[in-house]
N, C-alpha and C. Protein backbone atom coordinates (compact mmCIF):
# COMPACT_ATOMS: atom_id res chain seq x y z
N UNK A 1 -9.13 -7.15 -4.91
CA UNK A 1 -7.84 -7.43 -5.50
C UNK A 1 -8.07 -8.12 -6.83
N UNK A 2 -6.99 -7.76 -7.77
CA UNK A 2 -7.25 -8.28 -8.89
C UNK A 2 -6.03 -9.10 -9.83
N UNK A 3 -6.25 -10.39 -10.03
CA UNK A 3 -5.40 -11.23 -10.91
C UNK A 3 -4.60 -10.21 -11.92
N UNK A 4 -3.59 -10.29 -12.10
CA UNK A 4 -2.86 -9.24 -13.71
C UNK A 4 -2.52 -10.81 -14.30
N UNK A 5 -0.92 -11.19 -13.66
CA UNK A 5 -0.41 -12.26 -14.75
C UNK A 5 -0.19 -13.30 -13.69
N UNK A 6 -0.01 -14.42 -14.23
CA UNK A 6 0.50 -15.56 -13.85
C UNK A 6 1.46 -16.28 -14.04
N UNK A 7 2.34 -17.10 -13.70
CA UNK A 7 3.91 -16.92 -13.92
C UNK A 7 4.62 -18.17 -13.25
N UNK A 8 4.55 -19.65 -13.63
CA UNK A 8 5.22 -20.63 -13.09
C UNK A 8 3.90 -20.92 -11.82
N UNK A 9 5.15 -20.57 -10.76
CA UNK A 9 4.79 -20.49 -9.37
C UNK A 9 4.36 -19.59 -9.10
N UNK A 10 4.24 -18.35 -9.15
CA UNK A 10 4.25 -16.60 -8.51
C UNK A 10 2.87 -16.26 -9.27
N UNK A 11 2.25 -15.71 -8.65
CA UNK A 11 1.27 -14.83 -8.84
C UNK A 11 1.31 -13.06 -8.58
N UNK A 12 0.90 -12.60 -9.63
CA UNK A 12 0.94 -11.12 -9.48
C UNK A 12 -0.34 -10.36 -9.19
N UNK A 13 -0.99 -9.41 -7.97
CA UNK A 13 -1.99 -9.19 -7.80
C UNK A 13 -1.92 -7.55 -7.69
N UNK A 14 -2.93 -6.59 -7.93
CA UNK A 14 -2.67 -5.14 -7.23
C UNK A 14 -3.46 -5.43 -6.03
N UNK A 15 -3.49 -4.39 -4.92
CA UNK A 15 -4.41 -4.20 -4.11
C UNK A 15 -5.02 -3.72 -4.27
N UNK A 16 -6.69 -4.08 -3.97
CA UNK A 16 -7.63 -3.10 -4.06
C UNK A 16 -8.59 -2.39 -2.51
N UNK A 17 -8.50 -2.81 -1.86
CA UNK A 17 -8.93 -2.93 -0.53
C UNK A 17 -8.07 -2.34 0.89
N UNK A 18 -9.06 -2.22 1.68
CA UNK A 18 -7.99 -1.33 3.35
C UNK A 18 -8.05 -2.45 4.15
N UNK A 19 -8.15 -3.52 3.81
CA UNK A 19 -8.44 -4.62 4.84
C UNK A 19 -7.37 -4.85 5.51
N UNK A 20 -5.69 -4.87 4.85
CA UNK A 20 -4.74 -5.04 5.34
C UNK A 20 -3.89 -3.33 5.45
N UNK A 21 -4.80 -2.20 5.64
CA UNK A 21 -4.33 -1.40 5.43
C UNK A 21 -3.69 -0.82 7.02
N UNK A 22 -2.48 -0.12 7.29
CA UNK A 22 -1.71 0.55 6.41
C UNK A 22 -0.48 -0.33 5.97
N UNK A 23 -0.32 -1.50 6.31
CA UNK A 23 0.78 -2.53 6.07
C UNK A 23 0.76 -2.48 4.37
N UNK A 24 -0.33 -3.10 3.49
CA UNK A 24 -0.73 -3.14 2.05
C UNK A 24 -1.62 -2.08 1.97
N UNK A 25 -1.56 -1.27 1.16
CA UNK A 25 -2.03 -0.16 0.67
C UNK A 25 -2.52 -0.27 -1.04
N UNK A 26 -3.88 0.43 -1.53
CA UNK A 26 -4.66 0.07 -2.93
C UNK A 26 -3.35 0.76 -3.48
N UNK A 27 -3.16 0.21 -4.82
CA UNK A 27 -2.46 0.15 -6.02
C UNK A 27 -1.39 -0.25 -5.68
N UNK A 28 -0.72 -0.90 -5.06
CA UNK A 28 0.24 -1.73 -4.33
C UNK A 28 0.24 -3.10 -5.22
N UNK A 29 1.03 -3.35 -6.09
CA UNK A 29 1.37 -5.11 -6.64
C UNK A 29 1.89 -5.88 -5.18
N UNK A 30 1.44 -6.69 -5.36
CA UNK A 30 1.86 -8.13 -4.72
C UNK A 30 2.34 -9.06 -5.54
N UNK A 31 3.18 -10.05 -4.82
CA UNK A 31 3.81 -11.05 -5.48
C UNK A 31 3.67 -11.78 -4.35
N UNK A 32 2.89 -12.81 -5.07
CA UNK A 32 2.69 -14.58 -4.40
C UNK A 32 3.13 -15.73 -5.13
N UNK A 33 3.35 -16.55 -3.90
CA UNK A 33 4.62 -17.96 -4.26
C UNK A 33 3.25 -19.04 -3.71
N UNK A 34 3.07 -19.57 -4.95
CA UNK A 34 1.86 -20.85 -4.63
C UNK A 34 3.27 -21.71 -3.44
N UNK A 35 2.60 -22.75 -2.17
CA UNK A 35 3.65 -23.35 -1.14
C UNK A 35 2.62 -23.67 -0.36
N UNK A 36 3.48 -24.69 0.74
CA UNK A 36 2.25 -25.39 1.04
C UNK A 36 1.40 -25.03 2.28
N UNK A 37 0.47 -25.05 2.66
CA UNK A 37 0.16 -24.26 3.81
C UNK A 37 0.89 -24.75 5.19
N UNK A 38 1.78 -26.15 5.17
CA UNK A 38 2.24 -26.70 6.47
C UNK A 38 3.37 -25.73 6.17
N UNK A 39 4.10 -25.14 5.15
CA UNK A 39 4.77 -24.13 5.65
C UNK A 39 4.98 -22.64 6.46
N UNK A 40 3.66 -22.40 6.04
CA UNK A 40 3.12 -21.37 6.55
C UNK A 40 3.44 -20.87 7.73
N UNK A 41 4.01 -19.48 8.58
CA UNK A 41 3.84 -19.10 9.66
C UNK A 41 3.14 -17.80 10.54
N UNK A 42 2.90 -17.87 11.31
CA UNK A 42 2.41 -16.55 12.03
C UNK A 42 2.53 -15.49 11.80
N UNK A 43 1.88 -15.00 11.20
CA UNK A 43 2.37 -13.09 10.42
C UNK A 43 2.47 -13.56 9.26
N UNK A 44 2.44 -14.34 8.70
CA UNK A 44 2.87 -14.56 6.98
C UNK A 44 0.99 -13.95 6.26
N UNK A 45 1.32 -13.28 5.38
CA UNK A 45 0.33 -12.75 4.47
C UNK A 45 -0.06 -13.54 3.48
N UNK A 46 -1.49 -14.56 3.19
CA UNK A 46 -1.91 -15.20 2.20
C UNK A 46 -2.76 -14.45 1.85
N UNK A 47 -2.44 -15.48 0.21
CA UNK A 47 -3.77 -14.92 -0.98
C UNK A 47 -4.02 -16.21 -0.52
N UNK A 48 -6.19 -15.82 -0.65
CA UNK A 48 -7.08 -16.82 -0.40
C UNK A 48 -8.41 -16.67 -1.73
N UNK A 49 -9.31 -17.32 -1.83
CA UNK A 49 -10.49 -17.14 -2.48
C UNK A 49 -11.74 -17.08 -1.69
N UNK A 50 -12.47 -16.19 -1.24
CA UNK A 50 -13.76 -16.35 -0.29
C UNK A 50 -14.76 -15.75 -1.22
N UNK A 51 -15.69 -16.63 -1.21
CA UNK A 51 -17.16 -16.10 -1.68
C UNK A 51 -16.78 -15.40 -3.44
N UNK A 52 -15.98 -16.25 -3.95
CA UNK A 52 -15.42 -15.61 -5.29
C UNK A 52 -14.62 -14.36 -5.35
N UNK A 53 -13.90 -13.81 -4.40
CA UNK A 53 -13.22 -12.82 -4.39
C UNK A 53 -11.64 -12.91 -3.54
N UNK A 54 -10.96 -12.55 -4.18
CA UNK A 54 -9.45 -12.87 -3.99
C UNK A 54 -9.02 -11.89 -2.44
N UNK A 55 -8.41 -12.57 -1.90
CA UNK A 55 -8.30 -11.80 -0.10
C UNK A 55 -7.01 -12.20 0.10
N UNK A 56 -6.51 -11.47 0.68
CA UNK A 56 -4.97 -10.99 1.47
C UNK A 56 -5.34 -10.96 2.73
N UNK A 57 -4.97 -11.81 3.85
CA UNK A 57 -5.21 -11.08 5.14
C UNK A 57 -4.05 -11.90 5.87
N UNK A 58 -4.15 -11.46 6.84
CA UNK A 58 -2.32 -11.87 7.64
C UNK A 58 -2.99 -13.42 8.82
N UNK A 59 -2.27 -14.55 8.56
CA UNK A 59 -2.54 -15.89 9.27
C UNK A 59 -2.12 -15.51 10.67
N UNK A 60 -2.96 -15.61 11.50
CA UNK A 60 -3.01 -14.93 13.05
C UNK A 60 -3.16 -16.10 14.03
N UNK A 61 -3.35 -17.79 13.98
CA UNK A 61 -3.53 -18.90 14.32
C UNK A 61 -3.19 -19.89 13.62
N UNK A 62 -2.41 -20.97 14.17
CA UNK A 62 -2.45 -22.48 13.66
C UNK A 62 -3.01 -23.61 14.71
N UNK A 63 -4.08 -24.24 14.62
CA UNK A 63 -4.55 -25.45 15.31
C UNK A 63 -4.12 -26.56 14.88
N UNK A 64 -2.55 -27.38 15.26
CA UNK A 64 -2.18 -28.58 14.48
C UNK A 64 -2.67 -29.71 15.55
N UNK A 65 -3.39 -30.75 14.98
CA UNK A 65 -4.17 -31.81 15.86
C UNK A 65 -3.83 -33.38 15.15
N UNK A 66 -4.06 -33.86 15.40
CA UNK A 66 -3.85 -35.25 14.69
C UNK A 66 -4.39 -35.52 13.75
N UNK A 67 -5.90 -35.11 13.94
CA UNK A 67 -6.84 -35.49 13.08
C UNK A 67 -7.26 -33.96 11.81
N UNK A 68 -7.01 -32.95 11.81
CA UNK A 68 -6.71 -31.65 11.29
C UNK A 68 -5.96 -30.57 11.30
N UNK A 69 -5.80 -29.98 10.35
CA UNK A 69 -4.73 -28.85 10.87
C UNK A 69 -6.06 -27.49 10.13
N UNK A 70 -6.33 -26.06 11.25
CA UNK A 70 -6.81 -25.15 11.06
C UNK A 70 -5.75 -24.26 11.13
N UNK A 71 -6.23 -23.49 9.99
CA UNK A 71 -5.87 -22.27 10.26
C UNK A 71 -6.21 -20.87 9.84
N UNK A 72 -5.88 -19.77 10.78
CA UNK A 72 -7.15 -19.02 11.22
C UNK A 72 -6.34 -17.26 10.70
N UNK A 73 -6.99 -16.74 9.68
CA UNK A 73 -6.34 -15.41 9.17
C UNK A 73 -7.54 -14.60 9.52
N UNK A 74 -6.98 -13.33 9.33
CA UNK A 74 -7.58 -11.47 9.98
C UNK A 74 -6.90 -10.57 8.90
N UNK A 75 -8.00 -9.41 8.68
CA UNK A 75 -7.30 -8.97 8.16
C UNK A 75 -6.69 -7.52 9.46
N UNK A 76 -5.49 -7.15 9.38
CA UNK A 76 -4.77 -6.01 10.30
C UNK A 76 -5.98 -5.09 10.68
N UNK A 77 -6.79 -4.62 9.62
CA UNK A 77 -7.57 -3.41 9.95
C UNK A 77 -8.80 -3.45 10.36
N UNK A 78 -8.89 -4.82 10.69
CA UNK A 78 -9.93 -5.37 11.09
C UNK A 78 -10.34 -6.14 12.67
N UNK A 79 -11.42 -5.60 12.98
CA UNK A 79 -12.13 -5.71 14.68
C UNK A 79 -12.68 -7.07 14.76
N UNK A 80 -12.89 -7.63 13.36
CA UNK A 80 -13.45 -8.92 13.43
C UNK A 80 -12.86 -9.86 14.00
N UNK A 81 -13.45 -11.04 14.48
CA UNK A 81 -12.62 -12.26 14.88
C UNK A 81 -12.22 -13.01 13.84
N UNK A 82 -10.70 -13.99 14.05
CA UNK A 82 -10.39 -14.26 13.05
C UNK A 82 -11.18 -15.78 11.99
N UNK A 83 -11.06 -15.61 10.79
CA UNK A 83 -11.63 -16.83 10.17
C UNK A 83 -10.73 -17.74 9.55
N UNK A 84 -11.03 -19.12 9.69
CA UNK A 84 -10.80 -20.34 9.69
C UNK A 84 -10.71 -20.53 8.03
N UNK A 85 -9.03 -20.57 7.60
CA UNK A 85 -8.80 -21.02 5.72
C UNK A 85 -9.07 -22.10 5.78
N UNK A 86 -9.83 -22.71 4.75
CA UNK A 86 -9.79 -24.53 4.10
C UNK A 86 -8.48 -23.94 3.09
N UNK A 87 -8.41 -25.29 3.30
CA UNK A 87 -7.02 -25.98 2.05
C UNK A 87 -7.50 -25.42 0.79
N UNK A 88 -8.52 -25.57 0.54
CA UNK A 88 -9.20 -25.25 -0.88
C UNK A 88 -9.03 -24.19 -1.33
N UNK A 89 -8.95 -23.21 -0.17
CA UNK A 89 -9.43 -21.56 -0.59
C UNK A 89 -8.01 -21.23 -0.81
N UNK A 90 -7.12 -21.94 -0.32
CA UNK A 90 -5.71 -21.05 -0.29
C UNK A 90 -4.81 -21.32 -1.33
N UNK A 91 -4.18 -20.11 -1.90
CA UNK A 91 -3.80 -19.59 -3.34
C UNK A 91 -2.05 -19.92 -2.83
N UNK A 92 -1.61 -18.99 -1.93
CA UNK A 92 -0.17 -18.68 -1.83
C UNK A 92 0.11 -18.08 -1.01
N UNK A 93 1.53 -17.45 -0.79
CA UNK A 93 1.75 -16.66 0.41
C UNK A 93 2.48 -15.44 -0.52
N UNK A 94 1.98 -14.40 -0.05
CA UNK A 94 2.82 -12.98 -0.47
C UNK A 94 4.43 -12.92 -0.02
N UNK A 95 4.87 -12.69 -0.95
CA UNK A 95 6.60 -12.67 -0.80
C UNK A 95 6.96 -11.37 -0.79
N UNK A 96 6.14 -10.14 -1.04
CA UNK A 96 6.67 -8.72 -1.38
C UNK A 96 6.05 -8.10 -2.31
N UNK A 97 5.90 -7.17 -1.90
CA UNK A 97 5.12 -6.04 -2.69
C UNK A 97 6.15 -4.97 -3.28
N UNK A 98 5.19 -3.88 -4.63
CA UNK A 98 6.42 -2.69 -5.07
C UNK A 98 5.38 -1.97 -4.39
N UNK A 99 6.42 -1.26 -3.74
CA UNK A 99 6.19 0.20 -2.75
C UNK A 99 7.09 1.20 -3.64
N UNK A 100 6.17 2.17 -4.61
CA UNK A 100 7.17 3.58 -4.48
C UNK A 100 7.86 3.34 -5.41
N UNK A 101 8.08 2.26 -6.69
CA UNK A 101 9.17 2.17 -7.19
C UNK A 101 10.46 0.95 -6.56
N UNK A 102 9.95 0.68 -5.28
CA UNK A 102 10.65 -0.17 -4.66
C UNK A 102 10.30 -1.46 -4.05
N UNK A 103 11.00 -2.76 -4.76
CA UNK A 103 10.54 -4.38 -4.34
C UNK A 103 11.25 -4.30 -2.55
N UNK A 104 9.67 -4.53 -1.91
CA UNK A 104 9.88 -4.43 -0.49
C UNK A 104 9.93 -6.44 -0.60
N UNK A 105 10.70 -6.64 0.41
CA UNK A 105 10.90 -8.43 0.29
C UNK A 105 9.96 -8.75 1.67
N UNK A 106 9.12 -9.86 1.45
CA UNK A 106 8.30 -9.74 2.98
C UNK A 106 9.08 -11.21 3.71
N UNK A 107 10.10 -11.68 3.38
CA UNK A 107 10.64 -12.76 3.74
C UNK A 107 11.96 -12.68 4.49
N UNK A 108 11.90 -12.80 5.71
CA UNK A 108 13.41 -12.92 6.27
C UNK A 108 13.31 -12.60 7.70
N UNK A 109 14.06 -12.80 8.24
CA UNK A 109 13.89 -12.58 9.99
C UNK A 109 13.27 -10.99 10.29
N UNK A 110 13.64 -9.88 9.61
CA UNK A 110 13.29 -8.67 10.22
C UNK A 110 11.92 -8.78 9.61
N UNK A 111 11.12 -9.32 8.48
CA UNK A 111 9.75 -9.10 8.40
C UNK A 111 9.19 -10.28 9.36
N UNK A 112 9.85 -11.39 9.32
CA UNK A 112 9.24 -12.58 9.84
C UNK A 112 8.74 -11.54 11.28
N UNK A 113 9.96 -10.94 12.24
CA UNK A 113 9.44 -10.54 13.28
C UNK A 113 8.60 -9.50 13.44
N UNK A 114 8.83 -8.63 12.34
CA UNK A 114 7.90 -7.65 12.18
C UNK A 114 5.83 -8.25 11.92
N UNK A 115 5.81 -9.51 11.06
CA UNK A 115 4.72 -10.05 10.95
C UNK A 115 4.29 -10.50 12.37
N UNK A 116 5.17 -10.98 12.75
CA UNK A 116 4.71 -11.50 14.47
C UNK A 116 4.07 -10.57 15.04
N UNK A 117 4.94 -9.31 15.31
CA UNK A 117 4.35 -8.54 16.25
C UNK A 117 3.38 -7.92 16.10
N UNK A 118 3.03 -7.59 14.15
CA UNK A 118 1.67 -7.05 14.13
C UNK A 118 0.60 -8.30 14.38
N UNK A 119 0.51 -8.91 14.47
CA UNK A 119 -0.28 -10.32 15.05
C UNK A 119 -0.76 -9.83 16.43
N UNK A 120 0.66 -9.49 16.76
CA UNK A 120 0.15 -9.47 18.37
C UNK A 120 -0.53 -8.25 18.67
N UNK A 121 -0.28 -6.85 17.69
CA UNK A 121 -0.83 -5.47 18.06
C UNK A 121 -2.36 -5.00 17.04
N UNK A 122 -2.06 -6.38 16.17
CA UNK A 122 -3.52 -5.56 15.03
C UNK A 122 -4.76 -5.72 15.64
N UNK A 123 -4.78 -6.21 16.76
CA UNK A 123 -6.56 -6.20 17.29
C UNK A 123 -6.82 -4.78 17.52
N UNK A 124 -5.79 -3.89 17.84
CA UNK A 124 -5.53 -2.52 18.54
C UNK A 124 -5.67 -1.68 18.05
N UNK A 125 -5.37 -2.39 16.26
CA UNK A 125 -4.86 -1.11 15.92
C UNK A 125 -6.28 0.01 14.91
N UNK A 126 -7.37 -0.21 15.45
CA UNK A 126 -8.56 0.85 15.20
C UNK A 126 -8.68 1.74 16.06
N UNK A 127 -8.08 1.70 16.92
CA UNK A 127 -7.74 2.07 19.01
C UNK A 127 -6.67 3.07 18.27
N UNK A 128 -5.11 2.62 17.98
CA UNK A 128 -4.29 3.43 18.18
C UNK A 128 -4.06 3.91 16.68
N UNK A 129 -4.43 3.84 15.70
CA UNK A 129 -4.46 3.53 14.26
C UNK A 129 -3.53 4.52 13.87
N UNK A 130 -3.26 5.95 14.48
CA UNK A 130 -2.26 6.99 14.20
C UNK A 130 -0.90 6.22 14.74
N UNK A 131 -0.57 5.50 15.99
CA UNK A 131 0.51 5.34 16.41
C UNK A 131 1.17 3.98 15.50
N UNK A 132 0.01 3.18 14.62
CA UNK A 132 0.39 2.06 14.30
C UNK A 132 1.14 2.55 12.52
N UNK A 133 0.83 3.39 12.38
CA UNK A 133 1.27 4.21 10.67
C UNK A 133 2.52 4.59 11.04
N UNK A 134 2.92 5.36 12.04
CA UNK A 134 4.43 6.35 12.48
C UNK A 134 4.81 5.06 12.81
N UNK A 135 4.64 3.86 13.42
CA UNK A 135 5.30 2.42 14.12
C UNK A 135 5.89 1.68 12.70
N UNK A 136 5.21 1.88 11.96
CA UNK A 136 5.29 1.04 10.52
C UNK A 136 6.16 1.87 9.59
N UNK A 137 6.10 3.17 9.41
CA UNK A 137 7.06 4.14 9.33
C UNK A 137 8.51 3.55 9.67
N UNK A 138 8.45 3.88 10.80
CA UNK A 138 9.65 3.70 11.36
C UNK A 138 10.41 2.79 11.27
N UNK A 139 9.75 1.05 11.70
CA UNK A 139 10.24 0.16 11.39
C UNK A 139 10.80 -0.57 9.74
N UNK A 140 9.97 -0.33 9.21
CA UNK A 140 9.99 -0.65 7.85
C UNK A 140 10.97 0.57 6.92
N UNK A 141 10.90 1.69 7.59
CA UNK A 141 11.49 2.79 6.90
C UNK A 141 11.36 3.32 5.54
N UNK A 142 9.89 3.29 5.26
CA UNK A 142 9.24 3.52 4.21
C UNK A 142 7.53 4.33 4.65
C-alpha cells in the first residue's frame, strides 16, 4: 500500500495487496481517520506500519487488563494467527474506500455488523473462498 496525500486528520492510501482481499481489492483508495485505538472495535479495518511497510488488516481481538491493553489484527485472506498492534505502529482506522466510482462508507451499524461477522467467518474463508465473494456480493451489493 502506498501513501498519495495527507490531509488534517485523514489519510489517503491505494491498495496494493490480497491480504484483505475480496473485502479491499488492489487499486482501491482508502480513506483513514488518525483516532484513538481505545476507540477502536471488532471488525474495524486499521492502517498500521510493520517492518516499514504500510498494512490494512481487520482488528479480530481486544485484551483490556489493568496493566495493558492488546490488540490483535488478521488480515481476512489470511490462515495465519492473529498479530498483536503496539500503539506505535498504529496509523488510523479506514472509514471507506472508492469502489467503481463509488465512496463505499465503512462506518455505521450495517458495516459495523457486517465487520463483525467477517471476524467471525475469515478463518474460513480459504475453505469456502467462492461462497465468501457471492456473500460479500450480496450483502454489500456491490
Amino acid at each position: 500500500m502506498g501513501l498519495n496525500a495527507k490531509s488534517q486528520d485523514l489519510i489517503f492510501i491505494d491498495v496494493s495487496g490480497f491480504s484483505m482481499w475480496p473485502f479491499l481489492r488492489p487499486g482501491q483508495k482508502l480513506v483513514i481517520k488518525k483516532i484513538s485505538m481505545g476507540d477502536l472495535k471488532i471488525g474495524d479495518i486499521v492502517l498500521y506500519m510493520a517492518n516499514n511497510q504500510l498494512v490494512c488488516h481487520r482488528l479480530v481481538k481486544k485484551v483490556i487488563d489493568k496493566k495493558k491493553n492488546v490488540f490483535y489484527v488478521r488480515g481476512d485472506n489470511s490462515l495465519s494467527l492473529s498479530e498483536p498492534l503496539q500503539k506505535e505502529m498504529f496509523l488510523g482506522k479506514v472509514m471507506g474506500a472508492l469502489r467503481n466510482g463509488k465512496m463505499i462508507n465503512f462506518v455505521g451499524w450495517k458495516q459495523q455488523f457486517i465487520n463483525r461477522l467477517i471476524v467471525e467467518i475469515a478463518p474460513l474463508v480459504t475453505i469456502f473462498k467462492p461462497f465468501y465473494v457471492i456473500f460479500g456480493k450480496f450483502v454489500r451489493g456491490y
